[in-house]
PDB file of N, CA and C in Angstrom:
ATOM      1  N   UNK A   1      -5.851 -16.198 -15.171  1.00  0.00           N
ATOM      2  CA  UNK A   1      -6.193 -14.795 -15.061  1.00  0.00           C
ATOM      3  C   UNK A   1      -6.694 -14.508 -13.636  1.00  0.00           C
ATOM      4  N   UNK A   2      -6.344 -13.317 -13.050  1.00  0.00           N
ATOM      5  CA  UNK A   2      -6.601 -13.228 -11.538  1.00  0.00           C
ATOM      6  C   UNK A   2      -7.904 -12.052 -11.547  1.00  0.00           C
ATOM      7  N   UNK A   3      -8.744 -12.794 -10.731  1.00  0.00           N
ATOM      8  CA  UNK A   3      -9.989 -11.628 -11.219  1.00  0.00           C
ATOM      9  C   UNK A   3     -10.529 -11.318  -9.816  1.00  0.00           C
ATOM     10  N   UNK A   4      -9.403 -11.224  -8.580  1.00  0.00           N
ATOM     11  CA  UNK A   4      -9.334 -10.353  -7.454  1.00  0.00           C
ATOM     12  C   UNK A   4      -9.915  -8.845  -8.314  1.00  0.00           C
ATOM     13  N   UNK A   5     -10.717  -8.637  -7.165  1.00  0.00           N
ATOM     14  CA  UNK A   5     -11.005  -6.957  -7.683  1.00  0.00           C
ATOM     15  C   UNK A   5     -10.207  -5.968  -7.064  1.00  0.00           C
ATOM     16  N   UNK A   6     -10.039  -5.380  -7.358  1.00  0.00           N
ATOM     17  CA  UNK A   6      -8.811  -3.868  -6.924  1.00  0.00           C
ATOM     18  C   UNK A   6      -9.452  -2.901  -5.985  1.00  0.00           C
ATOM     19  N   UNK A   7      -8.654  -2.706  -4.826  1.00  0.00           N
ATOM     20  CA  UNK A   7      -9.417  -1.641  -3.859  1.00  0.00           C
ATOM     21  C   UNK A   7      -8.781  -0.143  -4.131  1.00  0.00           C
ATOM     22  N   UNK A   8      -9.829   0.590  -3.365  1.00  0.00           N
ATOM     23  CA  UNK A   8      -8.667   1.725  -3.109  1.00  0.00           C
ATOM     24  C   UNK A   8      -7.935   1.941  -2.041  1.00  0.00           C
ATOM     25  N   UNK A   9      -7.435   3.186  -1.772  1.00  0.00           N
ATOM     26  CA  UNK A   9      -6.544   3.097  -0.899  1.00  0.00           C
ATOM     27  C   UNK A   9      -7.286   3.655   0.432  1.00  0.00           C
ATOM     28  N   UNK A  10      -8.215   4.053   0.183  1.00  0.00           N
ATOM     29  CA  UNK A  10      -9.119   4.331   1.580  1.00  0.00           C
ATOM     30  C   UNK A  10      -9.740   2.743   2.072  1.00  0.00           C
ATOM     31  N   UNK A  11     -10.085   1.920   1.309  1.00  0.00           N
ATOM     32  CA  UNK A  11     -10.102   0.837   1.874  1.00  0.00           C
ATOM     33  C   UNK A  11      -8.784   0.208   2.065  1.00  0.00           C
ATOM     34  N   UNK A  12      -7.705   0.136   1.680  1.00  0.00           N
ATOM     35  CA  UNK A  12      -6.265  -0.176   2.415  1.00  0.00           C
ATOM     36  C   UNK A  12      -6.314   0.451   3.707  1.00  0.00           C
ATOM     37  N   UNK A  13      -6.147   1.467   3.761  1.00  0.00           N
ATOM     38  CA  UNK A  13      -6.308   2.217   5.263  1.00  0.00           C
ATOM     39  C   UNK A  13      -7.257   1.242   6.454  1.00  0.00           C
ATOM     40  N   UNK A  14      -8.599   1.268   6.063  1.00  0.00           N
ATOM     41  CA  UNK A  14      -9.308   0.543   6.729  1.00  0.00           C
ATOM     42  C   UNK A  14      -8.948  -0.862   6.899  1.00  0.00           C
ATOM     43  N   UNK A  15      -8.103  -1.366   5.651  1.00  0.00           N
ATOM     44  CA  UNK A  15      -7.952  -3.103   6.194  1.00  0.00           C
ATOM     45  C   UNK A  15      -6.595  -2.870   6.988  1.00  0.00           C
ATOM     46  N   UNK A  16      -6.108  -2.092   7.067  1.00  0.00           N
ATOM     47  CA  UNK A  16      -4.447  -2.498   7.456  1.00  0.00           C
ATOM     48  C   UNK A  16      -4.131  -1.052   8.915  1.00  0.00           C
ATOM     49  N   UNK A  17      -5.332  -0.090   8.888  1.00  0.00           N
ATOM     50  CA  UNK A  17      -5.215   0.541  10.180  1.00  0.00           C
ATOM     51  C   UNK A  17      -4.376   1.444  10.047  1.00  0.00           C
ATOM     52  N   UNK A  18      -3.935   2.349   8.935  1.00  0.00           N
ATOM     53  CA  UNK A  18      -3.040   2.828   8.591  1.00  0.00           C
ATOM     54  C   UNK A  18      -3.947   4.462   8.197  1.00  0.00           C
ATOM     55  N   UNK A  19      -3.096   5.488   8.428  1.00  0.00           N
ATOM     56  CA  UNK A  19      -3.650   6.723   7.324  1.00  0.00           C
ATOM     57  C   UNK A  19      -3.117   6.453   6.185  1.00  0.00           C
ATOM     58  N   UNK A  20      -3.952   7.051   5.553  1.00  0.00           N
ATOM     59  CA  UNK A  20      -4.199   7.385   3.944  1.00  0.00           C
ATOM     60  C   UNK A  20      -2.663   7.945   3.439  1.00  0.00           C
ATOM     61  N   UNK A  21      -2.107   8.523   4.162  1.00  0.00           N
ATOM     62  CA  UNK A  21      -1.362   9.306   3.658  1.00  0.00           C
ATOM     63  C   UNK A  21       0.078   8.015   3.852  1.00  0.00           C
ATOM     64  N   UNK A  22      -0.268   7.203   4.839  1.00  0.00           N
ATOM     65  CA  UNK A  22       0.765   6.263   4.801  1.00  0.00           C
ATOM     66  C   UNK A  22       1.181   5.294   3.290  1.00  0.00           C
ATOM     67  N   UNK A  23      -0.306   4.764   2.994  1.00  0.00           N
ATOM     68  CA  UNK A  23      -0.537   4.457   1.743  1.00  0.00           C
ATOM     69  C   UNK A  23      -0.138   5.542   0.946  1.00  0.00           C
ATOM     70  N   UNK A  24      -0.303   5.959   0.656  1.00  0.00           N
ATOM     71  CA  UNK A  24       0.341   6.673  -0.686  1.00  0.00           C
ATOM     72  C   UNK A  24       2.160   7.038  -0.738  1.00  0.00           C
ATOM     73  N   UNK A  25       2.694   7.130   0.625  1.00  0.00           N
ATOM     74  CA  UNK A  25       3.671   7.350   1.198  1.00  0.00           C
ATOM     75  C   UNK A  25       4.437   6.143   0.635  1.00  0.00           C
ATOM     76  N   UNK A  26       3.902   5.139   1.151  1.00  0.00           N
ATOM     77  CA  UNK A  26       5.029   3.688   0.824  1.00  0.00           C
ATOM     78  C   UNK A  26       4.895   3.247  -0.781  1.00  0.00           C
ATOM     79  N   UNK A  27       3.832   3.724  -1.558  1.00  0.00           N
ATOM     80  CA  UNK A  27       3.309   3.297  -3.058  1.00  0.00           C
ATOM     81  C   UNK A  27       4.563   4.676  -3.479  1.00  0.00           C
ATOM     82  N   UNK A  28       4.399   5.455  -3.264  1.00  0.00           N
ATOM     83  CA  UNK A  28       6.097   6.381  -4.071  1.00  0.00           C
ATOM     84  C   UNK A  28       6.869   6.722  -3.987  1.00  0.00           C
ATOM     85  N   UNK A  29       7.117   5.547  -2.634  1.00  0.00           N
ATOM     86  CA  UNK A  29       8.690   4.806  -2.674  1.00  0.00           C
ATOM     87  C   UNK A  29       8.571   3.612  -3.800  1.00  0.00           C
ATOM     88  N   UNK A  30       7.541   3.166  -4.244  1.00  0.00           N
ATOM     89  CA  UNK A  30       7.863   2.396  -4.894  1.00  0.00           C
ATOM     90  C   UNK A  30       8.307   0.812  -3.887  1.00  0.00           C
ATOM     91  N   UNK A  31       7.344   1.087  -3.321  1.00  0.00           N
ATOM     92  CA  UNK A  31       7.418  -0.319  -2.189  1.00  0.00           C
ATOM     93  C   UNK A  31       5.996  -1.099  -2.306  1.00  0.00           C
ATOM     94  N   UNK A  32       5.018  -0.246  -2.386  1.00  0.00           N
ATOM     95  CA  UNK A  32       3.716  -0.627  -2.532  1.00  0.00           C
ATOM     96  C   UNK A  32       3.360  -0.771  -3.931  1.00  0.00           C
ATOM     97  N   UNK A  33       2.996  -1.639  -4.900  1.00  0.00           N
ATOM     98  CA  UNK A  33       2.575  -1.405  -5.949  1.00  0.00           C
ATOM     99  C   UNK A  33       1.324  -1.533  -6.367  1.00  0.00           C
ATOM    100  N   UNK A  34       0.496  -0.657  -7.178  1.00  0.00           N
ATOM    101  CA  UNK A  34      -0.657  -0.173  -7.238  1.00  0.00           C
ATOM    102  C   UNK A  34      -1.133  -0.074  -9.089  1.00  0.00           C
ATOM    103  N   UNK A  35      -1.820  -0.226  -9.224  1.00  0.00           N
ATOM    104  CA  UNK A  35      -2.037   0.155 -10.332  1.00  0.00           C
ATOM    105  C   UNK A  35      -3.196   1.362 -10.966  1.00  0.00           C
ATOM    106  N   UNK A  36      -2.664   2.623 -11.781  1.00  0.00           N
ATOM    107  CA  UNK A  36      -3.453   3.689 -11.862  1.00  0.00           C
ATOM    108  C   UNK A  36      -4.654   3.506 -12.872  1.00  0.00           C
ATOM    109  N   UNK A  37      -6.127   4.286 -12.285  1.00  0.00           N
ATOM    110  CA  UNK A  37      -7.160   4.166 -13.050  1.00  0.00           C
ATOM    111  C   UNK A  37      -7.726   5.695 -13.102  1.00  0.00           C
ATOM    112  N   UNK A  38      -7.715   5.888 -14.187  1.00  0.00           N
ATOM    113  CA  UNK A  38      -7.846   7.511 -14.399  1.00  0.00           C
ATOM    114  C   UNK A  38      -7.077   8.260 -13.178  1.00  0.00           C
ATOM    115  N   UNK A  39      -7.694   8.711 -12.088  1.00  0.00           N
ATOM    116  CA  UNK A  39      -6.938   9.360 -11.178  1.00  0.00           C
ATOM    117  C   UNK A  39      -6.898   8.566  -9.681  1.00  0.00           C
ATOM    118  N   UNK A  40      -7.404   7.427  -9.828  1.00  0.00           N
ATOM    119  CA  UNK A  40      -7.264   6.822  -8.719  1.00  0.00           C
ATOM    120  C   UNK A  40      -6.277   5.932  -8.310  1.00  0.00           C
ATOM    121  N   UNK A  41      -5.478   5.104  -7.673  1.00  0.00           N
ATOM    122  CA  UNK A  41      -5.148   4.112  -7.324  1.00  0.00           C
ATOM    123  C   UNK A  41      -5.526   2.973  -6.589  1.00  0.00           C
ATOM    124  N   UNK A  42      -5.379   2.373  -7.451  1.00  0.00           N
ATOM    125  CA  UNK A  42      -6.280   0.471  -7.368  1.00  0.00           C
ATOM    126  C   UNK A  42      -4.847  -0.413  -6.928  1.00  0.00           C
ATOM    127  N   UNK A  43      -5.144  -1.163  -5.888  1.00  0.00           N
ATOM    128  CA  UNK A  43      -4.524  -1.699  -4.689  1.00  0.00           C
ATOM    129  C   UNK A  43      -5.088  -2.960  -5.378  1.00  0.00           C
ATOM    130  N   UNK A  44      -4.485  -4.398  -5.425  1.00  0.00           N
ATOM    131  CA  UNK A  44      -4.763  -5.904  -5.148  1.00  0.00           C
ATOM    132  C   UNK A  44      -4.583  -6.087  -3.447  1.00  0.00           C
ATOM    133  N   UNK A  45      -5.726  -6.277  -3.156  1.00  0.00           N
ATOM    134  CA  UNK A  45      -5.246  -7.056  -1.209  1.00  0.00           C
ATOM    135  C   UNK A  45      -4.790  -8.159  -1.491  1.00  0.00           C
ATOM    136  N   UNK A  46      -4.718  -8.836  -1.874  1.00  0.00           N
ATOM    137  CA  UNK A  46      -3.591 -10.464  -1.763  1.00  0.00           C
ATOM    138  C   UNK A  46      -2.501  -9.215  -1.738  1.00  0.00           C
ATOM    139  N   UNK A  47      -1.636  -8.770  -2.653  1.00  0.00           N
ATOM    140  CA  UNK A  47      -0.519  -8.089  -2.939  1.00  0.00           C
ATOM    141  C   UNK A  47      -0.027  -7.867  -1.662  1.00  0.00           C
ATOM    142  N   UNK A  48      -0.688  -6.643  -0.841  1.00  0.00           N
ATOM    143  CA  UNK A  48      -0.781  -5.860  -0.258  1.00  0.00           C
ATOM    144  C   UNK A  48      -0.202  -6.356   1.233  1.00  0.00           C
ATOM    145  N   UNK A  49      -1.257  -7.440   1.437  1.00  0.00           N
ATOM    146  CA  UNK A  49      -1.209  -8.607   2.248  1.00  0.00           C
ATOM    147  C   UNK A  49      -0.228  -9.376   2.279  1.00  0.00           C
ATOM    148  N   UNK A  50       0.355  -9.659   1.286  1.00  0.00           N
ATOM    149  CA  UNK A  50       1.841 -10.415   1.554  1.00  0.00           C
ATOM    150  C   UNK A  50       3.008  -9.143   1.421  1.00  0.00           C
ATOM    151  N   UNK A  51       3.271  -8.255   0.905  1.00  0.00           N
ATOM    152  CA  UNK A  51       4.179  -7.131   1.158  1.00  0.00           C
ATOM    153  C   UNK A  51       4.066  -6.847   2.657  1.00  0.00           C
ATOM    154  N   UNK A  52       2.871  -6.755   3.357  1.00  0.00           N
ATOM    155  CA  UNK A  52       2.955  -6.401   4.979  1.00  0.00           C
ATOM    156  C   UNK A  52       3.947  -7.856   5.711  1.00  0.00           C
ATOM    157  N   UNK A  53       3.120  -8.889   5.209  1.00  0.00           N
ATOM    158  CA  UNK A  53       3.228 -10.266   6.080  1.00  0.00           C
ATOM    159  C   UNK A  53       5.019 -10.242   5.326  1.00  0.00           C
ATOM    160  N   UNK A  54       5.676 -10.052   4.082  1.00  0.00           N
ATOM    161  CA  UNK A  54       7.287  -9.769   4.302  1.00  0.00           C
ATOM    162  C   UNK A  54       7.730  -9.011   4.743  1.00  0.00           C
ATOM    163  N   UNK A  55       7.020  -7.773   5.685  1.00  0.00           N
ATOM    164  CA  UNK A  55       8.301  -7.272   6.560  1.00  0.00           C
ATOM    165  C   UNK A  55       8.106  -6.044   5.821  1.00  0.00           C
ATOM    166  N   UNK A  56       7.973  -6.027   4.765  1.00  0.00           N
ATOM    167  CA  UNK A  56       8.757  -4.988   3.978  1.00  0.00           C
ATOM    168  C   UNK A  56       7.332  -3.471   4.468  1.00  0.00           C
ATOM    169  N   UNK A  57       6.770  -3.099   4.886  1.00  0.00           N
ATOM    170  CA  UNK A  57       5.847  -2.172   5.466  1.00  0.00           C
ATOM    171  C   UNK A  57       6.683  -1.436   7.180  1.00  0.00           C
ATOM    172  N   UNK A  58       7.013  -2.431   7.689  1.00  0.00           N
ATOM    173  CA  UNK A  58       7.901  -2.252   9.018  1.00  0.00           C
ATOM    174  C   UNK A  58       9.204  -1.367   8.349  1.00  0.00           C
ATOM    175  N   UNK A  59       9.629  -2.230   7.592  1.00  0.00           N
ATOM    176  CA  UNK A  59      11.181  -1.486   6.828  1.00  0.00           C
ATOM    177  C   UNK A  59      11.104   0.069   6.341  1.00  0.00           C
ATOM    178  N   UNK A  60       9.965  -0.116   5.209  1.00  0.00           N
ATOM    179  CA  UNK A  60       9.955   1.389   4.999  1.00  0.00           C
ATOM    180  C   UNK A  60       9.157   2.617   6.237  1.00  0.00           C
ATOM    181  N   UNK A  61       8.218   1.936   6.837  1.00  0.00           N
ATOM    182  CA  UNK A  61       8.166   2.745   8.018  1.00  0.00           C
ATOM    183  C   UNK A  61       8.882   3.145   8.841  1.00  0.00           C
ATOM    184  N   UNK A  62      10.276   2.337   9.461  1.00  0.00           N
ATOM    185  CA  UNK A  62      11.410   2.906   9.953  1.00  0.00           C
ATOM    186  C   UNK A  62      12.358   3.814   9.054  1.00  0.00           C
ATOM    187  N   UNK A  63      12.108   3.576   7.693  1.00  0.00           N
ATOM    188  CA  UNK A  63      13.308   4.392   7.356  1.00  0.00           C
ATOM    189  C   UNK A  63      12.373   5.632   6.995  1.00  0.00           C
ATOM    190  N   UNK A  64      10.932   5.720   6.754  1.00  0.00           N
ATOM    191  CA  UNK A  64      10.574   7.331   6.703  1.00  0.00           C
ATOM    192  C   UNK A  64      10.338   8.190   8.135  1.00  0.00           C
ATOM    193  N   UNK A  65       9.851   6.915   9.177  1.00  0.00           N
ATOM    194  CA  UNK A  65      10.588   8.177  10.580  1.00  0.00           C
ATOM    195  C   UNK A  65      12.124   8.364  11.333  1.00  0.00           C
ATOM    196  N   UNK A  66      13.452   7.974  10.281  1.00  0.00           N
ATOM    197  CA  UNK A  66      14.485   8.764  10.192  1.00  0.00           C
ATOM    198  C   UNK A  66      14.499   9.742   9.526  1.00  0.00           C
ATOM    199  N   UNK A  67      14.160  10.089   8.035  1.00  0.00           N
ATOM    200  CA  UNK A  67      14.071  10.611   7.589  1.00  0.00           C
ATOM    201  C   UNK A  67      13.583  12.099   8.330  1.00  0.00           C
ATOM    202  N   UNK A  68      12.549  12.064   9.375  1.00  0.00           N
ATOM    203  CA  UNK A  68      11.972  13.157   9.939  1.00  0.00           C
ATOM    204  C   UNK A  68      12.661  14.240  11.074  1.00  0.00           C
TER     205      UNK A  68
END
């Protein structure tokens, strides 16, 4: 059983240097996965931390400033 505690996404921001709005941006693409608590979203940092360290944060960041 993994009994990492769950952040939010204002502390994602702060560990990873990112706006807020980035986080939520890459979680509905469905790139970031999060899990919902009443109205919040609860982040695992291990998770989080290896989704950046594969690349996959660079990827969807290039493809949402084509998009623009």
């Amino acid at each position: 059983m993994n009994t990492e505690p769950r952040v939010t996404a204002e502390q994602i921001t702060q560990h990873l240097g990112v706006v807020k709005s980035t986080v939520y941006r890459w979680h509905e693409r469905k790139a970031l996965s999060a899990q919902k608590i009443g109205r919040l979203l609860k982040f695992q940092l291990s998770e989080v931390d290896e989704w950046v360290r594969a690349g996959d944060a660079n990827e969807d960041t290039e493809r949402g400033s084509e998009q623009k």
